[in-house]
C-alpha atoms as a PDB file:
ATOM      1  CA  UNK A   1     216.397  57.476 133.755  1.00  0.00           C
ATOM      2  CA  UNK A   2     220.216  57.376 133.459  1.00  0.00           C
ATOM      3  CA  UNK A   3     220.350  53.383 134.106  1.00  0.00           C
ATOM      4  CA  UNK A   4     218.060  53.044 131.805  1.00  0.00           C
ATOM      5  CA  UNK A   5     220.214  55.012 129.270  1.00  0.00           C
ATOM      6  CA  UNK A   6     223.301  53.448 130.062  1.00  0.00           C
ATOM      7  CA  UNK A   7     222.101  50.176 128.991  1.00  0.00           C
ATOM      8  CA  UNK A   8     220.547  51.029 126.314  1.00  0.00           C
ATOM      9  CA  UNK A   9     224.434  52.905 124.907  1.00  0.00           C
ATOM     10  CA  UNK A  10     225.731  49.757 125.824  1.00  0.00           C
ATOM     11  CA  UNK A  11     223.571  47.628 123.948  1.00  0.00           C
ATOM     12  CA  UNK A  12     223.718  50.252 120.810  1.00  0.00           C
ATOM     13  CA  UNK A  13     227.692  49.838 121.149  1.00  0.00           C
ATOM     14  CA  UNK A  14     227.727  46.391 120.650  1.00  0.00           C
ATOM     15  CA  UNK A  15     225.675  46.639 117.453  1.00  0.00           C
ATOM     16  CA  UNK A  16     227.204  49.502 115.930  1.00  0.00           C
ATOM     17  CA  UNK A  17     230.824  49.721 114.904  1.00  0.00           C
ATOM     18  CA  UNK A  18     231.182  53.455 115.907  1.00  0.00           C
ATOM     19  CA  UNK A  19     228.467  56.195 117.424  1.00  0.00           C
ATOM     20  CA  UNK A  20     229.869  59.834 117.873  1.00  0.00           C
ATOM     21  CA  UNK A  21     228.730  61.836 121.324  1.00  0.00           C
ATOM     22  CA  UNK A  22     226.204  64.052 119.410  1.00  0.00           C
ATOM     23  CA  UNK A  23     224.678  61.212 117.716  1.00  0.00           C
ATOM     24  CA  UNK A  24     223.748  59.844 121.014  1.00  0.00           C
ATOM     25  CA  UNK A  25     223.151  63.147 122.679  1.00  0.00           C
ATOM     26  CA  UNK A  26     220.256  64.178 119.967  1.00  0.00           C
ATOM     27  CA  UNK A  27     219.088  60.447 120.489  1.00  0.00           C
ATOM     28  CA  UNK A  28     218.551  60.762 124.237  1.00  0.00           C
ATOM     29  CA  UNK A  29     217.546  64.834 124.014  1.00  0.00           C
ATOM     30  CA  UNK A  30     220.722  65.170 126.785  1.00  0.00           C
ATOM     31  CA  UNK A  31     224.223  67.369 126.420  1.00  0.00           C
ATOM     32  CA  UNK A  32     227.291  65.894 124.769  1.00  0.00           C
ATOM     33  CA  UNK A  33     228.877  66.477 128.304  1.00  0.00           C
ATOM     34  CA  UNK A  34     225.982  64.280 129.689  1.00  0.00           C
ATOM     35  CA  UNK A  35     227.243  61.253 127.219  1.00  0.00           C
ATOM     36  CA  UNK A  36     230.792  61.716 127.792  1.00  0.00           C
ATOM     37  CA  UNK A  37     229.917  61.364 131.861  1.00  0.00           C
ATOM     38  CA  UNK A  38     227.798  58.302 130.510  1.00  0.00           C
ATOM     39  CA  UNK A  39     230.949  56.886 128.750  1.00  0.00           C
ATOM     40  CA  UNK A  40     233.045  57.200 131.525  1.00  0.00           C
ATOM     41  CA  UNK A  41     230.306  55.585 134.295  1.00  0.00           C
ATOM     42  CA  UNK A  42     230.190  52.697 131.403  1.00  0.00           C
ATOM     43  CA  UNK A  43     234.010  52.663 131.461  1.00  0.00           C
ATOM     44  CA  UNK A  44     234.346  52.297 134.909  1.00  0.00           C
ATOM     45  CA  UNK A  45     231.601  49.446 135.403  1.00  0.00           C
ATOM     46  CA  UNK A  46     234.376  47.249 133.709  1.00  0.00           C
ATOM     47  CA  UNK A  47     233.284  47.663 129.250  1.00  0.00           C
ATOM     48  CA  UNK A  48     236.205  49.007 127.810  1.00  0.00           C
ATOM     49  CA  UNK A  49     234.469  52.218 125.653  1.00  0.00           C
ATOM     50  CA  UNK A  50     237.305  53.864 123.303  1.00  0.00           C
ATOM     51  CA  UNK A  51     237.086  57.184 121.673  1.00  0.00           C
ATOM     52  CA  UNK A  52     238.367  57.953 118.125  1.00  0.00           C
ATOM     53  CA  UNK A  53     238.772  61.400 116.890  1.00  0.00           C
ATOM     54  CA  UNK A  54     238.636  63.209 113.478  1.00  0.00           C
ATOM     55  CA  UNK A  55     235.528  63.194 111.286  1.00  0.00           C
ATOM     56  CA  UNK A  56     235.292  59.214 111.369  1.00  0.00           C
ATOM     57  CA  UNK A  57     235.325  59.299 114.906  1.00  0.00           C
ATOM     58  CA  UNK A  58     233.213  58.147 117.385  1.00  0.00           C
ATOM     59  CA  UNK A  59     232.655  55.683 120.484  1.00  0.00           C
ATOM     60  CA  UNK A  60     233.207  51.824 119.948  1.00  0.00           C
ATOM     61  CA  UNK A  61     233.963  48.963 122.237  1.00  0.00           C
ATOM     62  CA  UNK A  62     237.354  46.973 121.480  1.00  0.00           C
ATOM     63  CA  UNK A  63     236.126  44.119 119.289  1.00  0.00           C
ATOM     64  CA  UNK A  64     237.695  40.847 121.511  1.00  0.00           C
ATOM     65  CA  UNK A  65     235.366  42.279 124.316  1.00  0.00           C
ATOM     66  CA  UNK A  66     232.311  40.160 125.014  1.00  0.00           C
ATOM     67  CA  UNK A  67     229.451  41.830 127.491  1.00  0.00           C
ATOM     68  CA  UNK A  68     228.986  39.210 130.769  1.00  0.00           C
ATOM     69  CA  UNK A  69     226.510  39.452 133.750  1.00  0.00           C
ATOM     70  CA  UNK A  70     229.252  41.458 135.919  1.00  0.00           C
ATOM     71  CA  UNK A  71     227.853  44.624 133.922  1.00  0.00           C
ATOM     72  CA  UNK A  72     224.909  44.273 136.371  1.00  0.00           C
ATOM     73  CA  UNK A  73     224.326  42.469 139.577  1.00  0.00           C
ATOM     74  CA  UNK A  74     221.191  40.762 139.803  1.00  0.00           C
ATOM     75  CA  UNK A  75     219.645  43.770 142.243  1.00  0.00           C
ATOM     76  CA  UNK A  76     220.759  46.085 139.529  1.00  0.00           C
ATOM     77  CA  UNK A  77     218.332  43.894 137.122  1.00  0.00           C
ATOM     78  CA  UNK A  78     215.579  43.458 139.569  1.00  0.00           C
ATOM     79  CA  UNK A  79     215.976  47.324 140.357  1.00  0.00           C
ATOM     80  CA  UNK A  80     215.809  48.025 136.187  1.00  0.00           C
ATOM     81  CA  UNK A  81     212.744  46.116 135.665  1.00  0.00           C
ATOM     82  CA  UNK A  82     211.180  47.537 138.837  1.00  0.00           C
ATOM     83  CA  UNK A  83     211.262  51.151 137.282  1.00  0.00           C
ATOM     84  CA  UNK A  84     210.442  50.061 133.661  1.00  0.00           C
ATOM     85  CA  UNK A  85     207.182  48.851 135.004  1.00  0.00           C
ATOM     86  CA  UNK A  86     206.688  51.399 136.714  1.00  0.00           C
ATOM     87  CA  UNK A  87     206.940  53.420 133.337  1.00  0.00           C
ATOM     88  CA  UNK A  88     205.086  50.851 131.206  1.00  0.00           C
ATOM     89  CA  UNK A  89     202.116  51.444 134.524  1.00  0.00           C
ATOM     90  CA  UNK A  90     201.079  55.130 132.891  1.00  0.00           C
ATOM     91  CA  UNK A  91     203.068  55.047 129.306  1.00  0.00           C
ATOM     92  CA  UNK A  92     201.703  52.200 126.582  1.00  0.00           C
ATOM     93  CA  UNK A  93     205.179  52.493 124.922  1.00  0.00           C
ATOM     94  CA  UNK A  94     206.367  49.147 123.155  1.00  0.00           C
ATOM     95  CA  UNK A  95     210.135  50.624 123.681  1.00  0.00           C
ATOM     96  CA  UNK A  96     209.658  49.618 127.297  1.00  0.00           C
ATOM     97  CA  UNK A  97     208.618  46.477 127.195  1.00  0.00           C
ATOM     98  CA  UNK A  98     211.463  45.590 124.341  1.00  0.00           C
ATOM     99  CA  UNK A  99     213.981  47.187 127.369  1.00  0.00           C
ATOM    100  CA  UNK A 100     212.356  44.543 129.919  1.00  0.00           C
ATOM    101  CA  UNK A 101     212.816  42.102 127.671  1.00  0.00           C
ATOM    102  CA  UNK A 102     216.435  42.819 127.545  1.00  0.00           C
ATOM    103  CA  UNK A 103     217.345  43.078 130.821  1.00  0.00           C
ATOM    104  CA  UNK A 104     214.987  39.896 130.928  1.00  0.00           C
ATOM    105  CA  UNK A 105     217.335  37.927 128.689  1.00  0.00           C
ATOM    106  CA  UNK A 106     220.701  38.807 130.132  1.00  0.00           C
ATOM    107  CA  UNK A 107     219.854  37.258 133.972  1.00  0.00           C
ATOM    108  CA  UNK A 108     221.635  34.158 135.053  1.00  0.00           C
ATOM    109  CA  UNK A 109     220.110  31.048 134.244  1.00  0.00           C
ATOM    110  CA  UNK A 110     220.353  30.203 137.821  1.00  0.00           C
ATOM    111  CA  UNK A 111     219.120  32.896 138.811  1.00  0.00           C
ATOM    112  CA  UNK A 112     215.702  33.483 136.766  1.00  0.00           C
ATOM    113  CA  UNK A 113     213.369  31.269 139.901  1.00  0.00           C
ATOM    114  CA  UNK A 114     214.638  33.877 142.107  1.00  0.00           C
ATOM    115  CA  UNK A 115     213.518  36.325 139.784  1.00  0.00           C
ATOM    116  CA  UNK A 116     210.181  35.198 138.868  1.00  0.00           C
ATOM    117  CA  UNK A 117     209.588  34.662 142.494  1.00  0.00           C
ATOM    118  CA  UNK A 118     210.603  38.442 143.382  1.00  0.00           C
ATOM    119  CA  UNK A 119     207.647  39.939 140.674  1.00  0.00           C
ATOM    120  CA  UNK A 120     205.083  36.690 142.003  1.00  0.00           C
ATOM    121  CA  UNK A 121     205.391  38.553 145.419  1.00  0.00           C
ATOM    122  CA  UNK A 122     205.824  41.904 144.424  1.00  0.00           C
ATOM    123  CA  UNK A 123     203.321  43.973 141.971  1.00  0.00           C
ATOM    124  CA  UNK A 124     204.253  47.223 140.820  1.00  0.00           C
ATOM    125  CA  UNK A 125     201.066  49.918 139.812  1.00  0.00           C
ATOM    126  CA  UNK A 126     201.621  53.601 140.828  1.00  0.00           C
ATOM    127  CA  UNK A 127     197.772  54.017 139.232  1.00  0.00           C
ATOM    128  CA  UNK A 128     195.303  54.505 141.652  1.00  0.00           C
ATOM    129  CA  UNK A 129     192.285  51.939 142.305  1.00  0.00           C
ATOM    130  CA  UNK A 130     189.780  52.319 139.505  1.00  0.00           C
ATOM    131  CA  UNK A 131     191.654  54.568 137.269  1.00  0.00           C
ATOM    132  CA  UNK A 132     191.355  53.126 133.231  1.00  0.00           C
ATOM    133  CA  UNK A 133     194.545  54.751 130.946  1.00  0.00           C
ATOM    134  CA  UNK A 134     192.956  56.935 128.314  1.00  0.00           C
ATOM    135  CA  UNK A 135     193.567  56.215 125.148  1.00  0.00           C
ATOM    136  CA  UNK A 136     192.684  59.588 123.714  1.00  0.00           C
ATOM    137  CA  UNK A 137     195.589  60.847 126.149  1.00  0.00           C
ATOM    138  CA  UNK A 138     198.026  58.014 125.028  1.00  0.00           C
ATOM    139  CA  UNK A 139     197.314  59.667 121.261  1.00  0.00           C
ATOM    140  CA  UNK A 140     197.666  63.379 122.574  1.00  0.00           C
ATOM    141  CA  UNK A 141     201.092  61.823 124.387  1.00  0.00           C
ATOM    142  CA  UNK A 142     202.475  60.117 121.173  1.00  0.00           C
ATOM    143  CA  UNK A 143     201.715  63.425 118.635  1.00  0.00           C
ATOM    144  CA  UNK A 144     203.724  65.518 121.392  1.00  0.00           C
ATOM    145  CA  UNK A 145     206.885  63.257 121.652  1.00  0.00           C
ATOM    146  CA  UNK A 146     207.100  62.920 118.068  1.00  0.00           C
ATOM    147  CA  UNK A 147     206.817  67.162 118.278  1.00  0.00           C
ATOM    148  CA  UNK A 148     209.827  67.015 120.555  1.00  0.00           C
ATOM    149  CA  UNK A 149     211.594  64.635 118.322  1.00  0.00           C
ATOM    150  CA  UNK A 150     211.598  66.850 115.288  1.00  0.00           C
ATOM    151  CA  UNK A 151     212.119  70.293 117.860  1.00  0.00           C
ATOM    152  CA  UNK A 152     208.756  71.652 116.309  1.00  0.00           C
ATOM    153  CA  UNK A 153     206.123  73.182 117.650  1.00  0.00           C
ATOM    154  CA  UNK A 154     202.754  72.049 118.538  1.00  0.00           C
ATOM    155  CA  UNK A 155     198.703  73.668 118.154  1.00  0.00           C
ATOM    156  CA  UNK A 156     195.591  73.286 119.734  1.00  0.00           C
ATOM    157  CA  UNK A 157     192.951  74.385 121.907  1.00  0.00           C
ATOM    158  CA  UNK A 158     192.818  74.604 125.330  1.00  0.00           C
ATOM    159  CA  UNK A 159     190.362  74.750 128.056  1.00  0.00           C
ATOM    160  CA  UNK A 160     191.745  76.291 131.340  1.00  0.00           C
ATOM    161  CA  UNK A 161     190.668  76.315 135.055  1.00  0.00           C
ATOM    162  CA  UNK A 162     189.127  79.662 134.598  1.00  0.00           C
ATOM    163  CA  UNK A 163     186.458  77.407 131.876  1.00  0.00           C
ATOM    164  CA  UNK A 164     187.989  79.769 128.788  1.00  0.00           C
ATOM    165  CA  UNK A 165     188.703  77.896 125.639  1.00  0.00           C
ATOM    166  CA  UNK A 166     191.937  79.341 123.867  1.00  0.00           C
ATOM    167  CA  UNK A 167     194.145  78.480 120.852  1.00  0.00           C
ATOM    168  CA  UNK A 168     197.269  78.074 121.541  1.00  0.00           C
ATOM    169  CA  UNK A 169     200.838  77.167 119.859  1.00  0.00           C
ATOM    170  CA  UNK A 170     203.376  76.763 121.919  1.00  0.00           C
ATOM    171  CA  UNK A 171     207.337  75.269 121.878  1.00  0.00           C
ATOM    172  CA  UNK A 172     207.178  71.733 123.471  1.00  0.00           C
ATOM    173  CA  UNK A 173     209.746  71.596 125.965  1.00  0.00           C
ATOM    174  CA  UNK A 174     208.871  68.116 128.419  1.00  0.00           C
ATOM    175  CA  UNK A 175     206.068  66.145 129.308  1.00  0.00           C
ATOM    176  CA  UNK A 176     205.432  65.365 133.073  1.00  0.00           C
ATOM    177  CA  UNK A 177     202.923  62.807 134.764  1.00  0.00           C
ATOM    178  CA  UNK A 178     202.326  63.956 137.526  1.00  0.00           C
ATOM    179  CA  UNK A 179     199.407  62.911 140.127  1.00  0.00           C
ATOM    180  CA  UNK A 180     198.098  60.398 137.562  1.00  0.00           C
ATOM    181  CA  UNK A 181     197.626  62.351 134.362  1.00  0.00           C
ATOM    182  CA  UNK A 182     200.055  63.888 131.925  1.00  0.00           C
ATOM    183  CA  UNK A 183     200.833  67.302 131.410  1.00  0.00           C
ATOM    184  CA  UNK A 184     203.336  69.434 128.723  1.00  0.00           C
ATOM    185  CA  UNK A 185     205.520  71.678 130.054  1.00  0.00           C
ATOM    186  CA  UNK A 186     206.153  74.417 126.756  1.00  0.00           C
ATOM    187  CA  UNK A 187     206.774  77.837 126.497  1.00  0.00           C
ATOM    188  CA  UNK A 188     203.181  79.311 125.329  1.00  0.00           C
ATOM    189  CA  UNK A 189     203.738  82.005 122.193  1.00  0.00           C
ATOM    190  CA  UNK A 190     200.400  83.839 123.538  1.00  0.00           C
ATOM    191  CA  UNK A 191     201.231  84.372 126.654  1.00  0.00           C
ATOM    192  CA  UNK A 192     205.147  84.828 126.086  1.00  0.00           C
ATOM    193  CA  UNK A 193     205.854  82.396 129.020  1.00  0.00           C
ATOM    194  CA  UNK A 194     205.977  79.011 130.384  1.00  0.00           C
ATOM    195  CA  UNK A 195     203.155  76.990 130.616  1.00  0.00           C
ATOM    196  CA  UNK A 196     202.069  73.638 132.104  1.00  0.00           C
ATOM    197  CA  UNK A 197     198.967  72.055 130.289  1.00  0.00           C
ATOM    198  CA  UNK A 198     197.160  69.082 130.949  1.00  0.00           C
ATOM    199  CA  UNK A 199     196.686  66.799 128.073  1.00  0.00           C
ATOM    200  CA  UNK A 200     193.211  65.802 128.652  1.00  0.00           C
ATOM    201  CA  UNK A 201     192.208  69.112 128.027  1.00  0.00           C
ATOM    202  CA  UNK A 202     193.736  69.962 124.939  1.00  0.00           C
ATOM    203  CA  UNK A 203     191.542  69.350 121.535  1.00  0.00           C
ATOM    204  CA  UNK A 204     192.536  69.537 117.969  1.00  0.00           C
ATOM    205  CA  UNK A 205     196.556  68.629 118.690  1.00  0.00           C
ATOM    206  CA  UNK A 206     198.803  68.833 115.707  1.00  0.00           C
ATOM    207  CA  UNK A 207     202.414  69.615 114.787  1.00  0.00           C
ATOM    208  CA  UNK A 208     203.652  73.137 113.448  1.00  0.00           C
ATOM    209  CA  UNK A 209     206.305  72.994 110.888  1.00  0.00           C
ATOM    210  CA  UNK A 210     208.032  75.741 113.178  1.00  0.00           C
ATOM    211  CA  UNK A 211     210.878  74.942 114.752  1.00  0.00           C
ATOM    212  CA  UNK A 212     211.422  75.546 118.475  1.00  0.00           C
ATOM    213  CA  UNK A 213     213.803  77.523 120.116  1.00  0.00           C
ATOM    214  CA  UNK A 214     216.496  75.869 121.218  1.00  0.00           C
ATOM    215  CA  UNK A 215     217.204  77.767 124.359  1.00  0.00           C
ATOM    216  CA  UNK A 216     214.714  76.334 126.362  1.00  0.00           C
ATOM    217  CA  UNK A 217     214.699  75.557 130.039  1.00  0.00           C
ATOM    218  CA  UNK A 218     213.244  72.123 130.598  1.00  0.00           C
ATOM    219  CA  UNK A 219     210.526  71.485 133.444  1.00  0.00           C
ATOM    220  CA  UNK A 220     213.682  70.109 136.330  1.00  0.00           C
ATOM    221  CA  UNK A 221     215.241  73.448 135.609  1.00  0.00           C
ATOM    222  CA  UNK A 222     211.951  75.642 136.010  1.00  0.00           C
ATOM    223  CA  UNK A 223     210.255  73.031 139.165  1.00  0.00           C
ATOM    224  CA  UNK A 224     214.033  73.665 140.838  1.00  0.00           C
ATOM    225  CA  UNK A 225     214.037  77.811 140.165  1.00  0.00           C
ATOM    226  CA  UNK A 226     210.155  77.665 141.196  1.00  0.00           C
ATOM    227  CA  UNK A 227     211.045  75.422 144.508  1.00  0.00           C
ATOM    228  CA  UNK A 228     214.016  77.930 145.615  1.00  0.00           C
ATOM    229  CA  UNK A 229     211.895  80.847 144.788  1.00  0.00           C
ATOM    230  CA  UNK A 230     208.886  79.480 146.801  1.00  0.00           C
ATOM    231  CA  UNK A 231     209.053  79.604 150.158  1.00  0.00           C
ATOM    232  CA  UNK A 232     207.688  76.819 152.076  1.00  0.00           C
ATOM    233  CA  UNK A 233     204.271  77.666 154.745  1.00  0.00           C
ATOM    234  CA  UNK A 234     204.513  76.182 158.021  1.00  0.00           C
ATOM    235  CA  UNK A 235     200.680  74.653 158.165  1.00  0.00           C
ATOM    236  CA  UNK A 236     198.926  73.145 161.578  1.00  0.00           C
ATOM    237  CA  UNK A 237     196.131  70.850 161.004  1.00  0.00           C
ATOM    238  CA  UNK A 238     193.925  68.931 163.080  1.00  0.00           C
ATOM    239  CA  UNK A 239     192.728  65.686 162.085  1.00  0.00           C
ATOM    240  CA  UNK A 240     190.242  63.452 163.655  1.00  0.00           C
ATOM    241  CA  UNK A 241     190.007  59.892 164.588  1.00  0.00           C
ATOM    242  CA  UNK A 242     188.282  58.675 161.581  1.00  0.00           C
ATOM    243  CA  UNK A 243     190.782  60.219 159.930  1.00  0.00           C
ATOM    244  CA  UNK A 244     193.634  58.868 161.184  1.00  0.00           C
ATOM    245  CA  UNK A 245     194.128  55.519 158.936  1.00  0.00           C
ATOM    246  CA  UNK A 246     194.909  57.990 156.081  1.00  0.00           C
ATOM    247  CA  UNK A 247     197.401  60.405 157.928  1.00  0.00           C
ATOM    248  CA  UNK A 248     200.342  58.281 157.984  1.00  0.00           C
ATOM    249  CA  UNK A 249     200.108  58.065 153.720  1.00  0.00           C
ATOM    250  CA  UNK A 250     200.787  61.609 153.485  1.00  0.00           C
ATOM    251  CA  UNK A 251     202.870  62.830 156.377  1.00  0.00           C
ATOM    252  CA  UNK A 252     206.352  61.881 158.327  1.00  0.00           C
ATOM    253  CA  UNK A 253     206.178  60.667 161.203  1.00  0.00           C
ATOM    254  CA  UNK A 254     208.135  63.519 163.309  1.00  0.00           C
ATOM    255  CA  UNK A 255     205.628  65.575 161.727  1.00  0.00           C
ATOM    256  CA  UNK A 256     202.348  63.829 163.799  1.00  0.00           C
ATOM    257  CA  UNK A 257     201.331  63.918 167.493  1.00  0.00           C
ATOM    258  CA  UNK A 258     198.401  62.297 168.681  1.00  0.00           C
ATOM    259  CA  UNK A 259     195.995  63.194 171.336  1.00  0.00           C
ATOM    260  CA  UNK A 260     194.856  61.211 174.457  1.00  0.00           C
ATOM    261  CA  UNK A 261     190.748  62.052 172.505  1.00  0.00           C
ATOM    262  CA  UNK A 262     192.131  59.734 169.721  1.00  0.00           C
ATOM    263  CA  UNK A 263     192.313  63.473 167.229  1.00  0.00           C
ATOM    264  CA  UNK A 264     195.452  63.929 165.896  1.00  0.00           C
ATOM    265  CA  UNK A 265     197.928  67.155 165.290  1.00  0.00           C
ATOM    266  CA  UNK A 266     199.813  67.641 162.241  1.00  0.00           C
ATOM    267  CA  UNK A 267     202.439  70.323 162.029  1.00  0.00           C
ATOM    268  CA  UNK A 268     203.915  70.543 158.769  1.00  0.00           C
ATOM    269  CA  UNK A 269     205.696  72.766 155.920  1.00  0.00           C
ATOM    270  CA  UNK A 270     204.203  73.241 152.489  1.00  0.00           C
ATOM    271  CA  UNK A 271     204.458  74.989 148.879  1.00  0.00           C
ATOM    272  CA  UNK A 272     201.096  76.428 149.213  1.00  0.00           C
ATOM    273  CA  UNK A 273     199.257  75.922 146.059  1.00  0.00           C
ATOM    274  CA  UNK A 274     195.663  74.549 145.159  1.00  0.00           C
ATOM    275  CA  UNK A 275     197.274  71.109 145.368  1.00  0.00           C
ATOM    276  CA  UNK A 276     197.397  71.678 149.023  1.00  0.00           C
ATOM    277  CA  UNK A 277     193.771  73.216 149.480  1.00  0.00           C
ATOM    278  CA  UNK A 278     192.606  70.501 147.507  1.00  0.00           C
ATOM    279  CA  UNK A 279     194.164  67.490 149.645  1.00  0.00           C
ATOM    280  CA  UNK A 280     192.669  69.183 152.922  1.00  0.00           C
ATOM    281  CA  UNK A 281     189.288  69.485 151.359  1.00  0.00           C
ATOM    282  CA  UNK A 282     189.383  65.945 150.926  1.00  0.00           C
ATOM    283  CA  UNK A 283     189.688  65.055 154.421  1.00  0.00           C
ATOM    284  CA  UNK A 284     186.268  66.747 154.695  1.00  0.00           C
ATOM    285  CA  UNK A 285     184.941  67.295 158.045  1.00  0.00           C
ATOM    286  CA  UNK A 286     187.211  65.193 159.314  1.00  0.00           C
ATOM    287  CA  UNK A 287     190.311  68.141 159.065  1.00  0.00           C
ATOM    288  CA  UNK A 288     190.444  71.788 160.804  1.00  0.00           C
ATOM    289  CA  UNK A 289     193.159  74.340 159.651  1.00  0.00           C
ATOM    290  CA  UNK A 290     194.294  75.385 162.791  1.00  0.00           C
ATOM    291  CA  UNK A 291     196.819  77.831 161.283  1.00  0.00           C
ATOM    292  CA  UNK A 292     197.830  79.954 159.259  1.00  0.00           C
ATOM    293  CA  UNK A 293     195.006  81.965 159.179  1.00  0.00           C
ATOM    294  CA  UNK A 294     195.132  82.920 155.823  1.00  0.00           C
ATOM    295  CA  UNK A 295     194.624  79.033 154.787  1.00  0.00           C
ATOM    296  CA  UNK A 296     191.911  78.917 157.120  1.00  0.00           C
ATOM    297  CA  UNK A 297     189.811  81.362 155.267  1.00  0.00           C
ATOM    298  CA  UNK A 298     190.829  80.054 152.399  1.00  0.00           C
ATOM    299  CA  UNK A 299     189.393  76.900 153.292  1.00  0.00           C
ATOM    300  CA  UNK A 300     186.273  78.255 154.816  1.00  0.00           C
ATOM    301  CA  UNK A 301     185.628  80.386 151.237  1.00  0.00           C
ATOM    302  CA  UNK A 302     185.880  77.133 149.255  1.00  0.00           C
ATOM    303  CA  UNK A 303     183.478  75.259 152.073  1.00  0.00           C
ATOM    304  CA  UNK A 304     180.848  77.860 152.245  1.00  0.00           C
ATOM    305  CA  UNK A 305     180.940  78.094 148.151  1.00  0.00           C
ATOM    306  CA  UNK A 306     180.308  73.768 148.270  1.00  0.00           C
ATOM    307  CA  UNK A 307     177.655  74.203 150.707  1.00  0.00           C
ATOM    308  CA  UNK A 308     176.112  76.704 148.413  1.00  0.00           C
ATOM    309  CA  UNK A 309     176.256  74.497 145.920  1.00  0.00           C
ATOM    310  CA  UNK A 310     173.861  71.841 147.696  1.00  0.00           C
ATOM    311  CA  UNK A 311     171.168  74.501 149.285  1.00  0.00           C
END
């Protein structure tokens, strides 16, 4: 979250006497052109950031400069706190609460009803209803961002969709929560390829002392290559009245027509993928595929298997 980085350069510039752009761009696992973008966005918001060069060089703010409250407006601070609990929602990381406390501390003193009031009103979980973090997974997440720290790679086994239980050791590249559960993004050494895993089914994690390549693509670079090479399905789907409460969570509005019978059309674009199959079959009998076909059967093969299931 580049806010959230900015603030926290800022805050490491006014303890430090001097920080070089490599430092900082190993600290926040971005490129050195990243952090000199940073420097100039932090230059620009009004803290005067100074460069020194040679080989006792670095960045350092002029010493008669004292950080005020025009560095952030108060929505900037609501806005900050907003997305770190959002983060601190799925990630038990003390780091996060230490940068709410921060942010905390720096808001007007006649401002801070105003802000208490704003979170009184306003509560902020992206977790579903009933869902309990896992602390096995929080242990599984901590071993792989230390493995990312030190650029080494990571072991264990793994049971896929398919129900087969592999080793693997693969070069950690990001993790991802996605759809309430975390999942590592790597390049898999048996299968010579990226990978996404799910934590909860990986057993027996540890760090390698390998080191990982550092050529890479993170999971933004391969989800944008994957999006562009994907080409989106144009889907109709008929929904019925008891399923109508739940339409308007998941689709646009220019996207829905409804029916004089109270059933309701849907005509949509998707990246067809058992995500999608998956969020029509829980609609149950209260969804039809009306097209494409192809989807349709796919549908009906997955029904007919369910209903076997039960006889």
């Amino acid at each position: 979250m580049k806010i959230n980085r900015l603030l926290a350069i800022v805050i490491m510039l006014l303890n430090r006497e001097k920080i070089s752009a490599l430092e900082l761009a190993e600290k926040f696992e971005v490129s050195v052109r990243t952090i000199y973008r940073d420097m100039e966005a932090i230059n620009m918001s009004g803290i005067p950031v100074v460069s020194k060069q040679g080989n006792d060089g670095g960045f350092y703010i002029l010493d008669n400069y004292k950080i005020n409250h025009q560095f952030l407006t108060f929505e900037d601070m609501i806005s900050i706190v907003e997305a770190l609990k959002n983060i601190s929602g799925v990630l038990n990381n003390k780091n996060v609460e230490i940068a709410m406390e921060k942010v905390k501390n720096i808001i007007p003193c006649n401002k801070k009803n105003v802000f208490d009031l704003h979170f009184k009103h306003i509560f902020i979980d992206t977790l579903p209803w009933g869902f309990k973090k896992s602390e096995k997974e929080n242990a599984k997440y901590n071993i792989i961002y230390e493995a990312l720290k030190e650029n080494k790679c990571i072991g264990f086994n793994y049971r896929n969709a398919k129900g087969e239980y592999i080793s693997r050791k693969v070069e950690p590249s990001t993790l991802v929560f996605k759809g309430f559960a975390w999942y590592l993004f790597s390049f898999c050494k048996l299968r010579n390829d990226y990978r996404i895993f799910k934590l909860s089914r990986m057993d027996n994690l540890k760090i390698l002392n390998e080191k990982v390549n550092k050529y890479r693509i993170s999971y933004e670079e391969y989800k944008n290559a994957d999006e562009i090479e994907k080409k989106p399905t144009k889907i109709s789907l008929k929904f019925s009245s008891k399923s109508r409460y739940r339409i308007q969570d998941y689709f646009d509005d220019d996207d829905i027509k409804f029916l004089e019978d109270g059933n309701v059309i849907v005509n949509t674009e998707v990246i067809e993928d058992d995500w999608v199959y998956s969020m029509i079959l829980s609609y149950g009998e209260g969804v039809e595929v009306l097209k494409p076909q192809r989807i349709r059967n796919i549908i009906k093969e997955k029904c007919k298997k369910i209903s076997n299931i039960y006889k």
